[in-house]
Each structure stands twice: as structure tokens, then as C-alpha cells.
C-alpha atoms as a PDB file:
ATOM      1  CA  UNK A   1     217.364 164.947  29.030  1.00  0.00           C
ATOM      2  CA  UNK A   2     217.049 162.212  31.125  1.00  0.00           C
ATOM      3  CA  UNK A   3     219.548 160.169  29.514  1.00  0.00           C
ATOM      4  CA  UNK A   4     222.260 163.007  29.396  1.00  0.00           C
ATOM      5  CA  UNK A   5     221.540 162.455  33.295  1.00  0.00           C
ATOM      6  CA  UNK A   6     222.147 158.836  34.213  1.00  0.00           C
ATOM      7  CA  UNK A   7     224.974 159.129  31.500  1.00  0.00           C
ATOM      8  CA  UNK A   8     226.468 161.643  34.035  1.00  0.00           C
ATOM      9  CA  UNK A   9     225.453 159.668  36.831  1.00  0.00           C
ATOM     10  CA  UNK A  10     227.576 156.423  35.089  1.00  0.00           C
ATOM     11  CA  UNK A  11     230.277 158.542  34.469  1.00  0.00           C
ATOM     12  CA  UNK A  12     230.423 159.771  38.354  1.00  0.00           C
ATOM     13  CA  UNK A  13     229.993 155.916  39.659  1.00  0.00           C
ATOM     14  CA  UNK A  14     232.964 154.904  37.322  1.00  0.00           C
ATOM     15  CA  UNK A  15     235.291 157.632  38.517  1.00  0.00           C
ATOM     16  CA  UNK A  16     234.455 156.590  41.991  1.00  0.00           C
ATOM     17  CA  UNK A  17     235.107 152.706  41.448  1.00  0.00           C
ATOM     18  CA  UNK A  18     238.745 153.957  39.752  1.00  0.00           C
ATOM     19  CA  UNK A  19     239.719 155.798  42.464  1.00  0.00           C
ATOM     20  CA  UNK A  20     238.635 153.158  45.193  1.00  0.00           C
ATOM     21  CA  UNK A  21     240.530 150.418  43.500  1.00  0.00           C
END
């Protein structure tokens, strides 16, 4: 459970460093 969680929170931070650059 708590892995499905930071794997969501990684996927969140990525999207938000490919849209800043």
C-alpha cells in the first residue's frame, strides 16, 4: 500500500518536472 503511494507520488513529481522544462 504504501509503495503503490510514493509510486504515485514519483509519477506526479515527474509529470511536473516535464511540463516545467
Amino acid at each position: 500500500m504504501l509503495g503503490h503511494f510514493f509510486d504515485c507520488i514519483f509519477l506526479i513529481h515527474k509529470l511536473i518536472f516535464f511540463l516545467l522544462c
